[in-house]
N, C-alpha and C. Protein backbone atom coordinates (compact mmCIF):
# COMPACT_ATOMS: atom_id res chain seq x y z
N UNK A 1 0.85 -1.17 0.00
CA UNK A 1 0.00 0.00 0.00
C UNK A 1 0.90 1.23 0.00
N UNK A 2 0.53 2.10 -0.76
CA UNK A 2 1.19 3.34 -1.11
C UNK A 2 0.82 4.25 0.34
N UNK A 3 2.07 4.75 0.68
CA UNK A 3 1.88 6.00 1.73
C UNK A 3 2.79 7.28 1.84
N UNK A 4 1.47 8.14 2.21
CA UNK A 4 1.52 9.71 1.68
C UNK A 4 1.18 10.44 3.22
N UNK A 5 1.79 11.47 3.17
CA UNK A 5 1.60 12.26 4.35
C UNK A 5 0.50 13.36 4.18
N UNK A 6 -0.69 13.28 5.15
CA UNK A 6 -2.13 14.34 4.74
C UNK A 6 -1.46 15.76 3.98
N UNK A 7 0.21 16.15 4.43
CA UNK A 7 0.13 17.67 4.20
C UNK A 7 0.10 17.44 2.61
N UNK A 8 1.31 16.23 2.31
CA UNK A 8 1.27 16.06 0.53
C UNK A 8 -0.21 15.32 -0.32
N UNK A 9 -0.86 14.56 0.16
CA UNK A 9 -2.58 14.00 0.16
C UNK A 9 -2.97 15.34 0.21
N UNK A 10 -3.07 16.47 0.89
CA UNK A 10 -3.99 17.40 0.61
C UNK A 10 -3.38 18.59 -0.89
N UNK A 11 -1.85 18.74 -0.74
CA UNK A 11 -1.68 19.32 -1.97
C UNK A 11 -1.89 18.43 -3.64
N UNK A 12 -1.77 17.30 -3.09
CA UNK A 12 -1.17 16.48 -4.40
C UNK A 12 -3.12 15.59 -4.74
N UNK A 13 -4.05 16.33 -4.28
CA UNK A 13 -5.23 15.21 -4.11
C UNK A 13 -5.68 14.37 -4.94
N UNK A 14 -5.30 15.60 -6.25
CA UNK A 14 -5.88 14.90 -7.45
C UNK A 14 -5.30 14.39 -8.30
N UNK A 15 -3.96 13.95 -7.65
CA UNK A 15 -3.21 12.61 -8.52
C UNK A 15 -3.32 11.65 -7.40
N UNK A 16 -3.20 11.54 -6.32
CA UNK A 16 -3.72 10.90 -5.41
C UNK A 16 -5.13 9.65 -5.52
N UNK A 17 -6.12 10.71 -6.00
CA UNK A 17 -7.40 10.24 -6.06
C UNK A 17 -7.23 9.51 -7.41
N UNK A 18 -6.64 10.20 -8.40
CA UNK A 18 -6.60 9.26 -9.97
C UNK A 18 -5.87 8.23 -9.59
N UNK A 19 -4.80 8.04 -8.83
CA UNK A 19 -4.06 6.66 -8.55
C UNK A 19 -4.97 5.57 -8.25
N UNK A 20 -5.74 6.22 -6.95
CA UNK A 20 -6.50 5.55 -6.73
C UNK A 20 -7.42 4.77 -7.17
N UNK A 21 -8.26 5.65 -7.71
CA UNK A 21 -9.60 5.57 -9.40
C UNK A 21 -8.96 4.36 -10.10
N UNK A 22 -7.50 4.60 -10.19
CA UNK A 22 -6.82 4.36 -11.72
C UNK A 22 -6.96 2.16 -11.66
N UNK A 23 -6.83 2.03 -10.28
CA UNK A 23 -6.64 0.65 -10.01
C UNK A 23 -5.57 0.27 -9.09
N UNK A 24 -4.67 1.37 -8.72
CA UNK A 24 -3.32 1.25 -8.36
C UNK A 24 -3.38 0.67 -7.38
N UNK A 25 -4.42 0.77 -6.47
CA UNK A 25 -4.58 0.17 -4.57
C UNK A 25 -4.94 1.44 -3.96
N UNK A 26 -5.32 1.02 -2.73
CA UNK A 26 -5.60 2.05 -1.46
C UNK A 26 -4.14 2.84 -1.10
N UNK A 27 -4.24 4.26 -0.57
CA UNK A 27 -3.37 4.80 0.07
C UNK A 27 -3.26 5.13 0.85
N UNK A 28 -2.33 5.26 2.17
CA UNK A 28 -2.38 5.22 3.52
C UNK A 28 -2.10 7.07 3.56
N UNK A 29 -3.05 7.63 4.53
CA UNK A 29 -2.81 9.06 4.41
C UNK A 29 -1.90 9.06 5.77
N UNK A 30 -1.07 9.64 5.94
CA UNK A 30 -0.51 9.79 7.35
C UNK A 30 -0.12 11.01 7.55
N UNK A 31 -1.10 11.28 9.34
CA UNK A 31 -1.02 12.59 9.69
C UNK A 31 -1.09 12.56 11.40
N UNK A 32 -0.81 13.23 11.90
CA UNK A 32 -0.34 14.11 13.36
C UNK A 32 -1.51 12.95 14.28
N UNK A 33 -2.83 13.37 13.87
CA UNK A 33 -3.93 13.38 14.69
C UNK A 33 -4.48 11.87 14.53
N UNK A 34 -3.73 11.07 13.08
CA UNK A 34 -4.51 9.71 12.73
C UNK A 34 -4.03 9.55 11.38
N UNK A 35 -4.38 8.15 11.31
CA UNK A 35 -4.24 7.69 9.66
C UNK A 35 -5.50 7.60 8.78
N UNK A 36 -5.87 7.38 8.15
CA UNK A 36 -6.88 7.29 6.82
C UNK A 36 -6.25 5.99 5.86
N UNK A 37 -7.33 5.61 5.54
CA UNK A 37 -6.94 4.62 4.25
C UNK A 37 -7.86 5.30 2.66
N UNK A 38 -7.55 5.96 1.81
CA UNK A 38 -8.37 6.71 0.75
C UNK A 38 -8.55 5.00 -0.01
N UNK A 39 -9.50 4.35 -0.41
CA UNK A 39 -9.79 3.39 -1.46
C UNK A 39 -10.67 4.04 -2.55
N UNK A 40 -11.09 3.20 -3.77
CA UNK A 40 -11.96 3.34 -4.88
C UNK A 40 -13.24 3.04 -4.36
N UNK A 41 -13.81 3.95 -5.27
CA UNK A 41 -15.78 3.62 -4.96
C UNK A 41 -16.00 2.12 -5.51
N UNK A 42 -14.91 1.71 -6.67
CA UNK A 42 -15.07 -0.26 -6.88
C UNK A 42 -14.56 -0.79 -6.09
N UNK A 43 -13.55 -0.29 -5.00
CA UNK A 43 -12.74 -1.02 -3.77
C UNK A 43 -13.96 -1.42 -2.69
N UNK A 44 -14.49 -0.16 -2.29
CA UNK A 44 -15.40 -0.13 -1.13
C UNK A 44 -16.53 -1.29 -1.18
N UNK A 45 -16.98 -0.74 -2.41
CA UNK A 45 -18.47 -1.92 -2.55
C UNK A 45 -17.79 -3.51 -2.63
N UNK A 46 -16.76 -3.79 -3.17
CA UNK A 46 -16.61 -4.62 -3.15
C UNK A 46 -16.02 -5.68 -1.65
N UNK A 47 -15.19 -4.10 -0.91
CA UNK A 47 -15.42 -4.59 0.62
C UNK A 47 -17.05 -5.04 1.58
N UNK A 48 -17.65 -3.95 1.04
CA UNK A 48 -19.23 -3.98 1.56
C UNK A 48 -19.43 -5.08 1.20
N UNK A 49 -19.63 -5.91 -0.05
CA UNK A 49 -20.42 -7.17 -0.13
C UNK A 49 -19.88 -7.98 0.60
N UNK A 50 -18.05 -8.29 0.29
CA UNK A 50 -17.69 -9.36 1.28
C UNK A 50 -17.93 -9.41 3.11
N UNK A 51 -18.23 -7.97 3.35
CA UNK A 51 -18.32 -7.89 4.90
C UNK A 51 -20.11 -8.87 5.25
N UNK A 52 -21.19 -8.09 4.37
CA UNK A 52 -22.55 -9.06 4.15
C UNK A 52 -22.02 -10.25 3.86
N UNK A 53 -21.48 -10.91 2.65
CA UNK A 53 -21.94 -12.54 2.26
C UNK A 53 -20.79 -12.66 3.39
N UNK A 54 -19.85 -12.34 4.59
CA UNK A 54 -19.54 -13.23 5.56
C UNK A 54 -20.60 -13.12 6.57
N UNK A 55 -21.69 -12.36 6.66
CA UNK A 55 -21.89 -11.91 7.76
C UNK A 55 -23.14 -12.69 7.93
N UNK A 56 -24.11 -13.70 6.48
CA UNK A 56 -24.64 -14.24 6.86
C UNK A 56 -24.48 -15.91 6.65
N UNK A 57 -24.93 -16.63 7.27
CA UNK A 57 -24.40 -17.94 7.41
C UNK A 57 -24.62 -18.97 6.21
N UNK A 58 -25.37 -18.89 5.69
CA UNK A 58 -25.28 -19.78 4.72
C UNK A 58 -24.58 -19.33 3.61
N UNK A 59 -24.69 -17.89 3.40
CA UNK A 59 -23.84 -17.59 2.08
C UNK A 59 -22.09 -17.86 2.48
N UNK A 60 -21.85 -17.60 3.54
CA UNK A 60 -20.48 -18.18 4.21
C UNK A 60 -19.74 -19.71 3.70
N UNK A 61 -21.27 -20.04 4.46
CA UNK A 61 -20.69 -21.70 4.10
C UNK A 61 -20.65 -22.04 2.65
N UNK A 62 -21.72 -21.80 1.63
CA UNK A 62 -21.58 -21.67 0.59
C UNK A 62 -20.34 -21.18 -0.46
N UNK A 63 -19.75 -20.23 -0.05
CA UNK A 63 -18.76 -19.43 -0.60
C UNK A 63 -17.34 -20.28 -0.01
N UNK A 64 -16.94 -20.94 1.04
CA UNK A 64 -16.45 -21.20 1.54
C UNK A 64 -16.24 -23.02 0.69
N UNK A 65 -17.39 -23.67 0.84
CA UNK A 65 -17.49 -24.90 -0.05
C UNK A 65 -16.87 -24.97 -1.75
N UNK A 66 -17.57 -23.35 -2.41
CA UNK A 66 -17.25 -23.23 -3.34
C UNK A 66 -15.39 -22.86 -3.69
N UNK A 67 -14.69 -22.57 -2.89
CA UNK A 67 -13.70 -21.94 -2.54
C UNK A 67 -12.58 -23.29 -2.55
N UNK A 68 -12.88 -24.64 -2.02
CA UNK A 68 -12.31 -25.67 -1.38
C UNK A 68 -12.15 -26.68 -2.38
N UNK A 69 -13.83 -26.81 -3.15
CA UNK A 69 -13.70 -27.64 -4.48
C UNK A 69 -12.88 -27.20 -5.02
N UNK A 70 -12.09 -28.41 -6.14
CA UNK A 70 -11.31 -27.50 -7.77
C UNK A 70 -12.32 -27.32 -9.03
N UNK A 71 -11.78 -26.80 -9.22
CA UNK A 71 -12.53 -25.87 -10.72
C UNK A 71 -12.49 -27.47 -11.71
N UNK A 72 -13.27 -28.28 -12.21
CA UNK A 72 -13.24 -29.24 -13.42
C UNK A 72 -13.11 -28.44 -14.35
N UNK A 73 -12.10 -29.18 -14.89
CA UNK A 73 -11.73 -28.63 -16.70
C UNK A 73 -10.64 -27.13 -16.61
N UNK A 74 -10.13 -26.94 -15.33
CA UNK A 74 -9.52 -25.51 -15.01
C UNK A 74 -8.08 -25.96 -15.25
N UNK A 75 -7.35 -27.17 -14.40
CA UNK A 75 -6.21 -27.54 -14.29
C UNK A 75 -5.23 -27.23 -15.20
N UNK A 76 -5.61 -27.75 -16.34
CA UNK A 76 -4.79 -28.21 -17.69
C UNK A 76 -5.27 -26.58 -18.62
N UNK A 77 -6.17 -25.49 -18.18
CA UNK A 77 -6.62 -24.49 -19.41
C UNK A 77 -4.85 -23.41 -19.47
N UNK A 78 -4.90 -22.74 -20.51
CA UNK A 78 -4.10 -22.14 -20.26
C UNK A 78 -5.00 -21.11 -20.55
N UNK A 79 -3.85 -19.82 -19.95
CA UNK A 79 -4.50 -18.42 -19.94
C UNK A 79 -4.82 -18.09 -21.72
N UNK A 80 -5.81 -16.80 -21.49
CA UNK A 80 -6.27 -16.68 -23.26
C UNK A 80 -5.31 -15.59 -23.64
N UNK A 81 -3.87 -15.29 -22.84
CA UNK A 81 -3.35 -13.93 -23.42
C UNK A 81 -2.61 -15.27 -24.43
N UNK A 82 -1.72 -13.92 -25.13
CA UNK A 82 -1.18 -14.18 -26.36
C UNK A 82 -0.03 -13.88 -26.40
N UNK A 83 1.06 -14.47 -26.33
CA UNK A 83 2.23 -14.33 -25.91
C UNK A 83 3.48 -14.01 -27.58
């Protein structure tokens, strides 16, 4: 995780925030009074759902089962880039 001090986070915001946006990861703001973590609006929601599907029990166990099986027909695929 990238870390920035609030005085440079507050001059530098809006390359900051595009890093962020961009895909790069969360950034740790660090300042006097506390830290901050700045993430993406696709970071967050995607924290939000995992905090729900752990939070209720069957989707847990479910996700968890699905997680443990192997993928049939995955082993042997190769990736579709193009080398």
């Amino acid at each position: 995780m990238q870390k920035v001090s609030n005085n440079d986070a507050q001059n530098e915001f809006l390359f900051v925030m595009d890093q962020v946006c961009s895909g790069l990861g969360p950034v740790l703001i660090t300042g006097m009074r506390g830290n901050a973590v700045l993430v993406s609006e696709d970071e967050w929601h995607a924290m939000q759902n995992l905090i729900r599907q752990r939070s209720v029990p069957d989707i847990r166990e479910s996700a968890a089962d699905d997680m443990a099986e192997p993928r049939a027909g995955r082993a042997g695929e190769k990736s579709g880039l193009v080398t």
